[in-house]
C-alpha atoms as a PDB file:
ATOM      1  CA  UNK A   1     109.794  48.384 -70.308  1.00  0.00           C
ATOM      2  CA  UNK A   2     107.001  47.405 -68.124  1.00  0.00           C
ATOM      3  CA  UNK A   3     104.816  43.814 -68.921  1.00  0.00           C
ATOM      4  CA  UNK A   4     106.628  41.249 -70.501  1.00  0.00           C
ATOM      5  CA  UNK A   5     105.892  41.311 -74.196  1.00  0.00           C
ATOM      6  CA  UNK A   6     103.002  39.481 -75.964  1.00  0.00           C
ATOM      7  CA  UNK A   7     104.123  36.520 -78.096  1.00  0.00           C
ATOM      8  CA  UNK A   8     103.401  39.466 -80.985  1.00  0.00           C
ATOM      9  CA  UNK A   9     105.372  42.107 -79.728  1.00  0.00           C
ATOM     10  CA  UNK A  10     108.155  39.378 -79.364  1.00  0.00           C
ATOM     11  CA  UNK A  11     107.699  38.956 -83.160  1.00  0.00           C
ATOM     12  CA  UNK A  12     107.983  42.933 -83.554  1.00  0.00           C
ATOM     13  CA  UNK A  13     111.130  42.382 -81.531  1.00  0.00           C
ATOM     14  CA  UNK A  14     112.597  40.050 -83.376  1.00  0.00           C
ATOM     15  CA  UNK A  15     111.682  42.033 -86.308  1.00  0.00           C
ATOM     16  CA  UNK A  16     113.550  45.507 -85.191  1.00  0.00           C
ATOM     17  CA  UNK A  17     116.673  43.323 -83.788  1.00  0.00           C
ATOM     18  CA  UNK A  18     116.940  42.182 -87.592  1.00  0.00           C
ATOM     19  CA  UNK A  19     116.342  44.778 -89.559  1.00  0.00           C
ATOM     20  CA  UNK A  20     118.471  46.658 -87.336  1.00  0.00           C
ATOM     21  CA  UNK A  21     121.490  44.181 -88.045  1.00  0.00           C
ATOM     22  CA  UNK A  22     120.892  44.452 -91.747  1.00  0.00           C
ATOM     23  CA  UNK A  23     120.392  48.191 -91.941  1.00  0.00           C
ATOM     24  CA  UNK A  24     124.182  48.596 -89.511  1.00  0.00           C
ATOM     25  CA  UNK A  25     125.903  46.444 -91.628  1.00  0.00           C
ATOM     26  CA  UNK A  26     124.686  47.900 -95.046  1.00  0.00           C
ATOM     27  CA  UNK A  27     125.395  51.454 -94.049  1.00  0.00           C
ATOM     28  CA  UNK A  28     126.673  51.466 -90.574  1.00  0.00           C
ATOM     29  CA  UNK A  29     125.376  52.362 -87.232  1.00  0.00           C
ATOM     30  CA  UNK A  30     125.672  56.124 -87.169  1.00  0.00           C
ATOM     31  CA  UNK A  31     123.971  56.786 -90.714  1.00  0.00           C
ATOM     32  CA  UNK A  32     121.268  54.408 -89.609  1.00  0.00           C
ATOM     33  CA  UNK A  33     118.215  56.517 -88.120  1.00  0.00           C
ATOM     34  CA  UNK A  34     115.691  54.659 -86.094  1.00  0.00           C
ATOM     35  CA  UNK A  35     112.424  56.012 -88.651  1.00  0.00           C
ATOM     36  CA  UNK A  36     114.294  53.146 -91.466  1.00  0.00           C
ATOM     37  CA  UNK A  37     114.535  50.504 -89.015  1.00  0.00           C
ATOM     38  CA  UNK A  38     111.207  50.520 -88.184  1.00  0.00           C
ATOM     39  CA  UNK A  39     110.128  50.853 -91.506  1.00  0.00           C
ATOM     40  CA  UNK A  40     111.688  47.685 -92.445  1.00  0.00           C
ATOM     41  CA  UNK A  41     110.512  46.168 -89.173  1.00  0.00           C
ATOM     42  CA  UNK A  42     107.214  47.194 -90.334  1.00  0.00           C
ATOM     43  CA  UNK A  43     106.683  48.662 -86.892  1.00  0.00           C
ATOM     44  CA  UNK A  44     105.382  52.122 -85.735  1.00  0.00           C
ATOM     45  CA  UNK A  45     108.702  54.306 -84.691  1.00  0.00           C
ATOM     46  CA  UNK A  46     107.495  54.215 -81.226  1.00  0.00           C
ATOM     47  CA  UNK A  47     107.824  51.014 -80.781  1.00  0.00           C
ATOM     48  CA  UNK A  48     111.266  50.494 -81.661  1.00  0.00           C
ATOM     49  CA  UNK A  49     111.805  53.385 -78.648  1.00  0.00           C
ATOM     50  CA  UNK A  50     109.781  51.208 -76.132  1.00  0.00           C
ATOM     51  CA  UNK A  51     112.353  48.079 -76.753  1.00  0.00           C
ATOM     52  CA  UNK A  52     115.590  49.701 -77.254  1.00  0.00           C
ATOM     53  CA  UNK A  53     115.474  53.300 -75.218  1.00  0.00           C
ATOM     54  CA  UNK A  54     118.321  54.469 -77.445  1.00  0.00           C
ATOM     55  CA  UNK A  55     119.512  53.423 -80.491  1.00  0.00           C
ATOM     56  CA  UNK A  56     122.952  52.385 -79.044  1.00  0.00           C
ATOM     57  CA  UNK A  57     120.980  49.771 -76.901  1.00  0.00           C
ATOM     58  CA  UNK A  58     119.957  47.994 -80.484  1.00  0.00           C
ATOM     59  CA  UNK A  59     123.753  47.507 -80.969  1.00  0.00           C
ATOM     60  CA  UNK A  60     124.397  46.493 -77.363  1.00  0.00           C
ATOM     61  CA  UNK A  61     121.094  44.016 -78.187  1.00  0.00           C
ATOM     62  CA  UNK A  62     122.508  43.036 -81.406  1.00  0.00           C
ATOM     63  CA  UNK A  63     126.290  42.278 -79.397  1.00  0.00           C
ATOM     64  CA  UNK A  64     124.671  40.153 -77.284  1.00  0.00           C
ATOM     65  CA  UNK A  65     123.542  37.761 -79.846  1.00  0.00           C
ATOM     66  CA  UNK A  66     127.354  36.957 -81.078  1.00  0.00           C
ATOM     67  CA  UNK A  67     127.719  33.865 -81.412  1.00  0.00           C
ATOM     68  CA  UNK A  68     129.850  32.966 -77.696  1.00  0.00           C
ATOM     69  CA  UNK A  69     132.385  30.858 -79.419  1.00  0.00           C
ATOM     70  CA  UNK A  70     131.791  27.837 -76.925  1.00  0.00           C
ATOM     71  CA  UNK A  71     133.204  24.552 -78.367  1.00  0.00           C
ATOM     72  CA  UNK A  72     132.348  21.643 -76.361  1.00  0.00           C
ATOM     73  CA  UNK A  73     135.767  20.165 -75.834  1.00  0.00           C
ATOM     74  CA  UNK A  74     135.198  16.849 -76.206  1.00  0.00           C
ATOM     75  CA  UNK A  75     133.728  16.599 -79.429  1.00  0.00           C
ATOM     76  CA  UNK A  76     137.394  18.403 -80.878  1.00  0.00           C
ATOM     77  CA  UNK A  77     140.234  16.589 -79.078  1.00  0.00           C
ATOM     78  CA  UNK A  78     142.450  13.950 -80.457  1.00  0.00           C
ATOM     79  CA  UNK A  79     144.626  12.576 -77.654  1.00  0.00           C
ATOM     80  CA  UNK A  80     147.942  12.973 -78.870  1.00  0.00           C
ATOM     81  CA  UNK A  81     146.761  15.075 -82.302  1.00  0.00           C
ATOM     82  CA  UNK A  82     147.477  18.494 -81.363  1.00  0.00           C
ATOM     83  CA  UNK A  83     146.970  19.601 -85.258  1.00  0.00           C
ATOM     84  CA  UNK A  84     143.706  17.819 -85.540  1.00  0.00           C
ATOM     85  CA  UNK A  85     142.260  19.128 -82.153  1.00  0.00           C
ATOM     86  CA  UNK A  86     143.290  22.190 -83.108  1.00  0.00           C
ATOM     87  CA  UNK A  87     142.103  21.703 -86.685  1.00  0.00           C
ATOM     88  CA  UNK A  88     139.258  20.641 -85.616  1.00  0.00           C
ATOM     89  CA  UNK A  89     138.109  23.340 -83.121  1.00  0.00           C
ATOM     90  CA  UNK A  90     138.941  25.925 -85.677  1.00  0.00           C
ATOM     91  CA  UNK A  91     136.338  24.214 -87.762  1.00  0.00           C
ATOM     92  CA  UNK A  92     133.615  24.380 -85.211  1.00  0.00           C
ATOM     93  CA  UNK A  93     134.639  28.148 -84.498  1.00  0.00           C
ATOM     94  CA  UNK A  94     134.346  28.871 -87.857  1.00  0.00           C
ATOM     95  CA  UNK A  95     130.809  27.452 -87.865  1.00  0.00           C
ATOM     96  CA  UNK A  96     129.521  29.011 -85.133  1.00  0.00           C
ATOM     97  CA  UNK A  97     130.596  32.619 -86.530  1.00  0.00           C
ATOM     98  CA  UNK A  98     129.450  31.777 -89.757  1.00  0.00           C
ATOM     99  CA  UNK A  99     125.615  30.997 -88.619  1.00  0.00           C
ATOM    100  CA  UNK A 100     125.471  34.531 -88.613  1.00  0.00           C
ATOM    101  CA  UNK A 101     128.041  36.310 -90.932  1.00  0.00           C
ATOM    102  CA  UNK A 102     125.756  39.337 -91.507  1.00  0.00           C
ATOM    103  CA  UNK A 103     126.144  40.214 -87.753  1.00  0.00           C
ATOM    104  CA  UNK A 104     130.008  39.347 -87.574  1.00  0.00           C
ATOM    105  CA  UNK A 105     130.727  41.897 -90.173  1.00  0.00           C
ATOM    106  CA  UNK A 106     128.509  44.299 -88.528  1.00  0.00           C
ATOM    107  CA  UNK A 107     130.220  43.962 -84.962  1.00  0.00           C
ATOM    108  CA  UNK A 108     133.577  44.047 -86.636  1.00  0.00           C
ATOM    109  CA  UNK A 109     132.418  47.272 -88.550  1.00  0.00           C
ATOM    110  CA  UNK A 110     131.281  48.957 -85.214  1.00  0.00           C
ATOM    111  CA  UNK A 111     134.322  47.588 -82.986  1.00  0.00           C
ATOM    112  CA  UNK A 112     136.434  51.339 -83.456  1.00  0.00           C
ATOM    113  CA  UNK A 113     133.661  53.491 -82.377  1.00  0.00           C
ATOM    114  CA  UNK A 114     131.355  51.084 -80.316  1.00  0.00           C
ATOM    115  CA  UNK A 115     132.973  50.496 -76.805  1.00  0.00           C
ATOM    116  CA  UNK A 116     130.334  47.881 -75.915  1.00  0.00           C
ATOM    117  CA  UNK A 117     131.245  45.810 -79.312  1.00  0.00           C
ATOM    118  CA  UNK A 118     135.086  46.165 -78.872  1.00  0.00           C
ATOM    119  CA  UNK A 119     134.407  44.585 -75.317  1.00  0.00           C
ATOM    120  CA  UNK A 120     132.190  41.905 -76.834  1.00  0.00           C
ATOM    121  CA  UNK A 121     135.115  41.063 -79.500  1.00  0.00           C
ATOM    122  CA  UNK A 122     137.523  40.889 -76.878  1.00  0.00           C
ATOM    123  CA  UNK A 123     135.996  38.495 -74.532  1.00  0.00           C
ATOM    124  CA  UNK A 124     135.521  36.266 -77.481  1.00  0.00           C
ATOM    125  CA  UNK A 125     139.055  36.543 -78.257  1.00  0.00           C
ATOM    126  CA  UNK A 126     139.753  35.532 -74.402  1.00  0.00           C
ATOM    127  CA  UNK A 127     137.236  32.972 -75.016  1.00  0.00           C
ATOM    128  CA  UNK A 128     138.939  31.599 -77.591  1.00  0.00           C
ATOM    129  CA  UNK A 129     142.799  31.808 -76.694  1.00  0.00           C
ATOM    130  CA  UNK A 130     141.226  29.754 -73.304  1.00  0.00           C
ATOM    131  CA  UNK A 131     139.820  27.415 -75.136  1.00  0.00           C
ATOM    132  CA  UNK A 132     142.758  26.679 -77.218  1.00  0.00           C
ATOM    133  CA  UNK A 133     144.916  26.707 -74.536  1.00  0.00           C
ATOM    134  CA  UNK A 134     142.577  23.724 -73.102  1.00  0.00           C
ATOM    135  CA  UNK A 135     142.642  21.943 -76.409  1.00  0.00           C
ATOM    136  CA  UNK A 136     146.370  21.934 -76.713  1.00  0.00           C
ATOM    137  CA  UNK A 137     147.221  20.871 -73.094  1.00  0.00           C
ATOM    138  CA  UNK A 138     143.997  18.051 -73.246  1.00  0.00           C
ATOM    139  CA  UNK A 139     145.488  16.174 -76.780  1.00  0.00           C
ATOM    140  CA  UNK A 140     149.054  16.798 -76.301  1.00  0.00           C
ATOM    141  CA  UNK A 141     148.881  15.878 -72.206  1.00  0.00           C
ATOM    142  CA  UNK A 142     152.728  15.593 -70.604  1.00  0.00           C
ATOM    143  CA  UNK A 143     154.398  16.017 -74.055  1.00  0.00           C
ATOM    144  CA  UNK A 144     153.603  19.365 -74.304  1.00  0.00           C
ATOM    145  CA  UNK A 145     155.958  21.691 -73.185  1.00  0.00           C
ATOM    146  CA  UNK A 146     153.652  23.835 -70.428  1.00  0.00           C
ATOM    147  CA  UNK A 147     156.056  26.690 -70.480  1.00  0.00           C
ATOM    148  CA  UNK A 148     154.775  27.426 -74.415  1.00  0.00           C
ATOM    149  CA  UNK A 149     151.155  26.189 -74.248  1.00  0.00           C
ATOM    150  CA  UNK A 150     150.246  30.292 -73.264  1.00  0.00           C
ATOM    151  CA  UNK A 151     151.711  31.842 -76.138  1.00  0.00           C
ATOM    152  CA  UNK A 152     151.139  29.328 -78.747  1.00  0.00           C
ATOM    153  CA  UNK A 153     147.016  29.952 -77.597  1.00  0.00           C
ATOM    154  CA  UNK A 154     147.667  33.613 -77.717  1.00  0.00           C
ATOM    155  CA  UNK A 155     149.295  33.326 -81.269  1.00  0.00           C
ATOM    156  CA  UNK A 156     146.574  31.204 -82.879  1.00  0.00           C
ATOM    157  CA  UNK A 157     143.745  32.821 -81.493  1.00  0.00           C
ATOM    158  CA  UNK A 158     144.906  36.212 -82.971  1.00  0.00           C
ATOM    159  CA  UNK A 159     145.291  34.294 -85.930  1.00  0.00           C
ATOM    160  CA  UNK A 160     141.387  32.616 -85.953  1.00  0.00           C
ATOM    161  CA  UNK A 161     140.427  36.502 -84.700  1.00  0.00           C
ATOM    162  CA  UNK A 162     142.047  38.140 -87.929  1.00  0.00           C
ATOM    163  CA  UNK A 163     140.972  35.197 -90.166  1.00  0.00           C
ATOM    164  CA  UNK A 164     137.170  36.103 -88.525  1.00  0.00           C
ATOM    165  CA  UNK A 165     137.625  39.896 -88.736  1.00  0.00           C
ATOM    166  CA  UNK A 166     139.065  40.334 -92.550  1.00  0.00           C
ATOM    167  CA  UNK A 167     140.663  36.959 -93.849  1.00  0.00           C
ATOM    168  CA  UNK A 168     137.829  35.664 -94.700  1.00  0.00           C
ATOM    169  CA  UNK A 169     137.172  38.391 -97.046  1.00  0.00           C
ATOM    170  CA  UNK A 170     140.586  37.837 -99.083  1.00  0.00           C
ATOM    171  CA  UNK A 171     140.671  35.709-102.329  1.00  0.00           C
ATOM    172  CA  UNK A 172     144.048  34.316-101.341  1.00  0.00           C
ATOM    173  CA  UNK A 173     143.594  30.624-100.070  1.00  0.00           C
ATOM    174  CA  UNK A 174     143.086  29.117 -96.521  1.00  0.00           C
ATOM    175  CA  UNK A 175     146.283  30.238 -94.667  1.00  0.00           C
ATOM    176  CA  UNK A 176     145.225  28.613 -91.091  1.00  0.00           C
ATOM    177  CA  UNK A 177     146.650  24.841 -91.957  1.00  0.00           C
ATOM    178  CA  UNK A 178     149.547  26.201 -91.923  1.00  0.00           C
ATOM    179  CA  UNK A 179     149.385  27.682 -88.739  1.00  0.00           C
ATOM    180  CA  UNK A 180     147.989  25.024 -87.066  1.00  0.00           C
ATOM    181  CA  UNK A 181     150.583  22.821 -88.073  1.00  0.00           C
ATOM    182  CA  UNK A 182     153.411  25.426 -87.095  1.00  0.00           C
ATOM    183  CA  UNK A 183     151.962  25.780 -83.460  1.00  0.00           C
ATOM    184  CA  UNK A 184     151.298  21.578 -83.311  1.00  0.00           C
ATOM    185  CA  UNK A 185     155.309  21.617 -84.542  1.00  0.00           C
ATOM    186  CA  UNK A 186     156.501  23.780 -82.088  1.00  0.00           C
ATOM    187  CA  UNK A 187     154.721  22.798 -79.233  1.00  0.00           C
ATOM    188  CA  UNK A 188     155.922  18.955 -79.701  1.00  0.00           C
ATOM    189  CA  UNK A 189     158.516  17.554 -77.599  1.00  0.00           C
ATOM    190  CA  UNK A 190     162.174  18.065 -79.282  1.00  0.00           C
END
């Protein structure tokens, strides 16, 4: 790219990112030419080439606006409530990937064949088991047993990655109260 973008061609930008995202998660990202997502963008073909060089840059584009997962710690922690910090930063994880649900299913989609997705979707995952792990050691302080706190994180935020990746597709009910309470459980003093 050379100059920085009108605040129209920002617009057009805004207009290929999108499409793009709705076009990769209605038929995927390989059977996806360029021509149809600038044709929903209502944008010349050439255009969509001057922002994104390649196609694959669109997805890398479209990674970067994943939701980070960043929970301000604070507004989740109980002192001594493990299950209810923990409840309540799965709620506030849960709302931050569903403000865009569209592009979570498409990043999920892509994560086999897309090494720059897979990447994204792991450093969330670290993201979150980190966070956890902070939750858990903030409202349970001394009690908890610091030995555990690492694998209990690790455990749950598989569990909040699968319930983001596929769970929350299933008609069965809400299994993560139950896992929340088994990791608060275990991770209280004997």
């Amino acid at each position: 790219m050379t100059d920085a973008p009108s605040g129209d061609d920002k617009s057009a930008r805004e207009r290929i990112l999108t499409s793009a995202e709705q076009l990769f998660a209605e038929s995927g990202f390989d059977a996806t030419p360029t021509s149809r997502i600038a044709e929903r963008a209502d944008v010349p073909k050439g255009l969509v080439h001057y922002y994104f060089r390649r196609k694959a840059d669109l997805l890398a584009a479209l990674v970067d606006r994943l939701p980070d997962g960043a929970v301000d710690q604070h507004r989740v922690v109980v002192v001594g409530d493990i299950a209810e910090s923990l409840r309540r930063l799965v709620d506030a994880l849960d709302a931050r990937l569903n403000s865009s649900p569209l592009l979570s299913h498409l990043l999920w989609r892509e994560a086999d064949t897309h090494q720059a997705v897979r990447e994204a979707l792991h450093s969330r995952y670290r993201t979150i088991v980190e966070q956890i792990k902070q939750v858990i050691l903030s409202a349970g302080g001394a009690a908890v047993r610091a030995a555990d706190v690492d694998s209990a994180a690790a455990l749950l935020g598989l569990a909040v990655s699968y319930r983001h990746s596929v769970a929350r597709h299933a008609d069965e009910p809400d299994r993560m109260e139950r896992e929340l309470k088994f990791v608060a459980q275990a991770l209280s003093p004997a």
